[in-house]
N, C-alpha and C. Protein backbone atom coordinates (compact mmCIF):
# COMPACT_ATOMS: atom_id res chain seq x y z
N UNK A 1 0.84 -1.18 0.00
CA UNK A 1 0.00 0.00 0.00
C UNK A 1 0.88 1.24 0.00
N UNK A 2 0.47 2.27 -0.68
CA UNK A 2 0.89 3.64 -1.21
C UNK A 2 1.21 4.40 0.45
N UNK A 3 0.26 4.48 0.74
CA UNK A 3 -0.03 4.93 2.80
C UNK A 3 0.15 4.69 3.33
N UNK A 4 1.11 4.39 4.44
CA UNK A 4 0.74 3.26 5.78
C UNK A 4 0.97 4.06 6.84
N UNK A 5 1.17 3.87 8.10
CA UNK A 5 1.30 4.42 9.22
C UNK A 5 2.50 5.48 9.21
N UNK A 6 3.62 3.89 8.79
CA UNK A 6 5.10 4.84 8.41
C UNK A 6 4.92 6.02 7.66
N UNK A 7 4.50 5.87 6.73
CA UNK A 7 4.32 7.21 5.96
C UNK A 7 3.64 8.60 6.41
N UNK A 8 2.62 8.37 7.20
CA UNK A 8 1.72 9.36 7.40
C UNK A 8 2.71 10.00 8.80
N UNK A 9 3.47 8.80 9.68
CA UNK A 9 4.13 9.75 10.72
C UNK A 9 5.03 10.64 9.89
N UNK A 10 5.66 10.03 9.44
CA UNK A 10 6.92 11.03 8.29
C UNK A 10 6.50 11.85 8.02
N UNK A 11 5.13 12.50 7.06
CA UNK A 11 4.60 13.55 6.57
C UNK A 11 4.04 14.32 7.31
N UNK A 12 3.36 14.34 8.87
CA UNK A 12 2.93 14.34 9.85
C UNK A 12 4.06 15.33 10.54
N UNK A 13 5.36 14.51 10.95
CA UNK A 13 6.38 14.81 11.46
C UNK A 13 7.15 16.18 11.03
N UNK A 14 7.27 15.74 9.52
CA UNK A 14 8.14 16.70 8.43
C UNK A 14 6.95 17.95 8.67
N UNK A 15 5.59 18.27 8.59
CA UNK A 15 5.17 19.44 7.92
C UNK A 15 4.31 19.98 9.52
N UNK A 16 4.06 19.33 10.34
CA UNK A 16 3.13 19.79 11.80
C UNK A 16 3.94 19.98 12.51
N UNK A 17 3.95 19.84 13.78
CA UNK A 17 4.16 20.22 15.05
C UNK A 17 5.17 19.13 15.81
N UNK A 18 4.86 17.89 15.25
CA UNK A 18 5.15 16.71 15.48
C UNK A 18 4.73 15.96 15.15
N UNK A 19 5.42 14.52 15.69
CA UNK A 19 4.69 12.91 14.37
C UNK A 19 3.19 12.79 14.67
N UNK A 20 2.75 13.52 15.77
CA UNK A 20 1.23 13.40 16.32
C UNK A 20 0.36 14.47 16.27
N UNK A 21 0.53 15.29 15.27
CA UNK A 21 -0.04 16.81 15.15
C UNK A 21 -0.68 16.11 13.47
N UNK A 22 -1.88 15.45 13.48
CA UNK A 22 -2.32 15.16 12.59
C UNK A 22 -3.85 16.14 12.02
N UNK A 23 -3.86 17.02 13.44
CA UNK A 23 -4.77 18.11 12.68
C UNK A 23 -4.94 19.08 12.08
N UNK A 24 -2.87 19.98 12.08
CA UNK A 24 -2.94 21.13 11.93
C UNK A 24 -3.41 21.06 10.12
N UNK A 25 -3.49 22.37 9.74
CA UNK A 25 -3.78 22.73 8.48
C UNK A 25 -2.28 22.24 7.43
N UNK A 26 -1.31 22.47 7.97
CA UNK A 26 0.04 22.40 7.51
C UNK A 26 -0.10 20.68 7.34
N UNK A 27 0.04 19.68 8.15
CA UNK A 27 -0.13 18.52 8.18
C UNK A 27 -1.03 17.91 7.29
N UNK A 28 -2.32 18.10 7.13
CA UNK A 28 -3.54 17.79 6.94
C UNK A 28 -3.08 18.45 4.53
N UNK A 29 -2.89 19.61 4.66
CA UNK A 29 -2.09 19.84 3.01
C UNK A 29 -1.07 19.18 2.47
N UNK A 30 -0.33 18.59 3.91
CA UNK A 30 0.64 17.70 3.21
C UNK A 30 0.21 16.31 2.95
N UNK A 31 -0.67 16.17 3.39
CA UNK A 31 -0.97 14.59 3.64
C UNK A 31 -1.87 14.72 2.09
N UNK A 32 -2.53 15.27 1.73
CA UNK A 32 -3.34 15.63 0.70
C UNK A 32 -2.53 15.68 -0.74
N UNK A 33 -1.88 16.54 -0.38
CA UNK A 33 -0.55 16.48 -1.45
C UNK A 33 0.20 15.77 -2.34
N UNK A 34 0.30 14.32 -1.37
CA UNK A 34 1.07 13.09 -1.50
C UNK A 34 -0.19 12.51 -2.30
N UNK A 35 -1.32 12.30 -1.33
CA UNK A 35 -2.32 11.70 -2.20
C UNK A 35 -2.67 11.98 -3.02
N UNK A 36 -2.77 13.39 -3.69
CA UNK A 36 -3.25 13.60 -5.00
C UNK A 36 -1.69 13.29 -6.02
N UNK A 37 -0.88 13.13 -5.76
CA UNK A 37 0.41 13.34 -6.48
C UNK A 37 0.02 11.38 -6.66
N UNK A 38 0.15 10.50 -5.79
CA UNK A 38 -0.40 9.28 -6.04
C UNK A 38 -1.50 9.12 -6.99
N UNK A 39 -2.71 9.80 -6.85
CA UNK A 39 -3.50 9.75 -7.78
C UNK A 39 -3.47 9.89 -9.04
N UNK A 40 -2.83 11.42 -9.24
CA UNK A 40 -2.33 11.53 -10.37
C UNK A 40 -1.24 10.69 -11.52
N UNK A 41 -0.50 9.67 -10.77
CA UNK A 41 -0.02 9.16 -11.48
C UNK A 41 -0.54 7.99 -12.12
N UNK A 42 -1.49 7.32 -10.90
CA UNK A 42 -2.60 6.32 -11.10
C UNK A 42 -3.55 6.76 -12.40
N UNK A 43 -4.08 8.20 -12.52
CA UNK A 43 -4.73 8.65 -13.91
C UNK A 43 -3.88 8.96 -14.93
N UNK A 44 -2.52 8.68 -14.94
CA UNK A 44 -1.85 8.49 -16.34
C UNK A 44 -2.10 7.77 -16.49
N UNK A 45 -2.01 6.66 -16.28
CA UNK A 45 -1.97 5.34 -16.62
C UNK A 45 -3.51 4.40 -16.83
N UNK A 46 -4.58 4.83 -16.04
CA UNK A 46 -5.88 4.44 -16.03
C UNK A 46 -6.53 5.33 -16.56
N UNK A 47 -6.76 6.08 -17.38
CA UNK A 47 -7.59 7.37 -17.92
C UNK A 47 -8.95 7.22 -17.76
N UNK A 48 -9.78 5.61 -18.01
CA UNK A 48 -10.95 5.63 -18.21
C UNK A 48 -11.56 5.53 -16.48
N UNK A 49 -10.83 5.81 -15.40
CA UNK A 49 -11.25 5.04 -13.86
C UNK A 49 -11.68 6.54 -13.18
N UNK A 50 -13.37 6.75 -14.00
CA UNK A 50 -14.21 7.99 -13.28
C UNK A 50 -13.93 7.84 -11.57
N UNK A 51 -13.89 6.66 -11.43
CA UNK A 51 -14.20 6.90 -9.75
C UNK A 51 -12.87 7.19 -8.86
N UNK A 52 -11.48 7.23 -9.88
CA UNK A 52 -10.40 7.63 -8.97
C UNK A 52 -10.47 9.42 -9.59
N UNK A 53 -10.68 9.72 -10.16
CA UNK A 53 -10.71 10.89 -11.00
C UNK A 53 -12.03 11.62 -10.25
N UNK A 54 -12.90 11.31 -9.71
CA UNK A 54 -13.76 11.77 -8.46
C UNK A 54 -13.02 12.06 -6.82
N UNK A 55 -12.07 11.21 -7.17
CA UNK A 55 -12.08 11.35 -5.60
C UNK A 55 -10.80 12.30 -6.02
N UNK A 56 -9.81 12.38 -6.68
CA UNK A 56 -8.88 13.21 -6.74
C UNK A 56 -9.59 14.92 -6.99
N UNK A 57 -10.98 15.03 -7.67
CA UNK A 57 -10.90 16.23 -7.63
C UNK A 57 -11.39 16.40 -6.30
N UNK A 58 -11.90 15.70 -5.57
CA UNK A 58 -12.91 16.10 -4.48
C UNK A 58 -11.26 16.38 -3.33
N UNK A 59 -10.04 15.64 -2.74
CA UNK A 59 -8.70 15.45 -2.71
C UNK A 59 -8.32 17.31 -2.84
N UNK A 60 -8.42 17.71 -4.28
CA UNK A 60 -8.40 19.44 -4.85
C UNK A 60 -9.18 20.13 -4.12
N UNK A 61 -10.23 19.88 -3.98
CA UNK A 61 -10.98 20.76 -3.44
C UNK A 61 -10.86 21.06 -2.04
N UNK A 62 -10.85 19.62 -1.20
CA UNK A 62 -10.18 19.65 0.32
C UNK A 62 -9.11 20.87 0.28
N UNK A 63 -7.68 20.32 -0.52
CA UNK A 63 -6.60 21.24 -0.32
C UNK A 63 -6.64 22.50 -0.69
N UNK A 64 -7.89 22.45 -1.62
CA UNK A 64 -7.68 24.40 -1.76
C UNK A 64 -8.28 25.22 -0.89
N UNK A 65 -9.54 24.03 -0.19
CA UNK A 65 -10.53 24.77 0.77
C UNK A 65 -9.42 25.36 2.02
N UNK A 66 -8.67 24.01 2.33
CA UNK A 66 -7.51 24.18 4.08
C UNK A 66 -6.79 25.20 3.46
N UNK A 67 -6.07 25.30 2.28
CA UNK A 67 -4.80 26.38 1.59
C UNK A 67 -5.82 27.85 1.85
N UNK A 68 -7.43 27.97 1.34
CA UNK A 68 -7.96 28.99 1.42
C UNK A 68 -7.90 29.67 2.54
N UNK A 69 -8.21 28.54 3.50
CA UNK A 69 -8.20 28.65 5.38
C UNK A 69 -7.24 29.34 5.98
N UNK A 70 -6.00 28.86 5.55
CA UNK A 70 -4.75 29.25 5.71
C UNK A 70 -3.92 30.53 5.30
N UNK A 71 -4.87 30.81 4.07
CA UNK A 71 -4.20 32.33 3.89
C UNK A 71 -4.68 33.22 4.52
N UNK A 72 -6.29 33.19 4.62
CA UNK A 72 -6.94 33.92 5.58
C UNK A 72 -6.52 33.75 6.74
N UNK A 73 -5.57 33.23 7.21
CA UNK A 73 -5.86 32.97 9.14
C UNK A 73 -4.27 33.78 9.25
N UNK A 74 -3.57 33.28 8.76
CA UNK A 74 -2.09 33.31 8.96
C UNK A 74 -1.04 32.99 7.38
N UNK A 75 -1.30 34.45 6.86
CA UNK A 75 -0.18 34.74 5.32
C UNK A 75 1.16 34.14 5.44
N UNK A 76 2.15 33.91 6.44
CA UNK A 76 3.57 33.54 6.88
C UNK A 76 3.28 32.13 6.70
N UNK A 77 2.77 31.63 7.81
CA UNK A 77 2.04 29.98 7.27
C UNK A 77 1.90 29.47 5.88
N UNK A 78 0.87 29.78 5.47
CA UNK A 78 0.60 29.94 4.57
C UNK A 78 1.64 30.11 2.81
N UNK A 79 2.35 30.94 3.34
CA UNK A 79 3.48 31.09 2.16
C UNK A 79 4.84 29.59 2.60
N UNK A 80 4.74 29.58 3.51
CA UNK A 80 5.74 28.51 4.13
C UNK A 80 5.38 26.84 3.31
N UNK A 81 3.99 26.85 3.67
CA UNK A 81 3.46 25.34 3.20
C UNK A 81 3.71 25.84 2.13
N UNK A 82 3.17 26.56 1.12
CA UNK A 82 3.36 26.41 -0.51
C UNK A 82 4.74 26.25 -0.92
N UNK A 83 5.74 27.21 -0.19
CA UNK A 83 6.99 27.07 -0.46
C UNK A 83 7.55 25.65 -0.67
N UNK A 84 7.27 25.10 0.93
CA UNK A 84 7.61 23.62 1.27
C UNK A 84 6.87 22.10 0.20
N UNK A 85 5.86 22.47 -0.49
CA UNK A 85 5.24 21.44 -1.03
C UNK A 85 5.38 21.77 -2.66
N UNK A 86 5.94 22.98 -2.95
CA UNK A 86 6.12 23.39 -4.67
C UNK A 86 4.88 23.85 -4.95
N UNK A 87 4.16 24.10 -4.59
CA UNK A 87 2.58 24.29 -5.45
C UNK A 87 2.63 25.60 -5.54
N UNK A 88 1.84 25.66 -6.93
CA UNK A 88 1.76 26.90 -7.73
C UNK A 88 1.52 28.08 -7.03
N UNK A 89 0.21 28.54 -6.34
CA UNK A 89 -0.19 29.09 -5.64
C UNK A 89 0.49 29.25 -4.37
């Protein structure tokens, strides 16, 4: 499996507070991140699979809603995660 525990402490660890800060906004974009970057590679390769191509935009929408959250709350934050994850915005 793509996910496992190991993974999520690592991403968890690397972008929150700590390996157990699985709620902040920072944590929660990174974890999103990975999964749509998984997804996306899964829809090169499967083009016709509507139902992974549902959940990846719904995946977009999560991260732009928390990224939206985040600029409004705290701009420094905010510029930090985008920095840290490459994304356009």
């Amino acid at each position: 499996m793509y996910l496992n525990s190991e993974k999520k402490t690592e991403i968890f660890s690397k972008f929150g507070q700590g390996a157990t800060d699985t709620g902040s906004a920072e944590s929660q974009i990174a974890l999103f991140t990975y999964r749509i970057s998984h997804l996306t590679e899964h829809m090169k390769q499967n083009r016709k699979d509507h139902s992974t191509e549902r959940a990846l935009t719904g995946l977009v929408g999560k991260r732009r809603a928390l990224l939206n959250y985040l600029k409004a709350r705290d701009i420094m934050r905010y510029r930090a995660i985008v920095k840290a994850l490459g994304l356009r915005k």
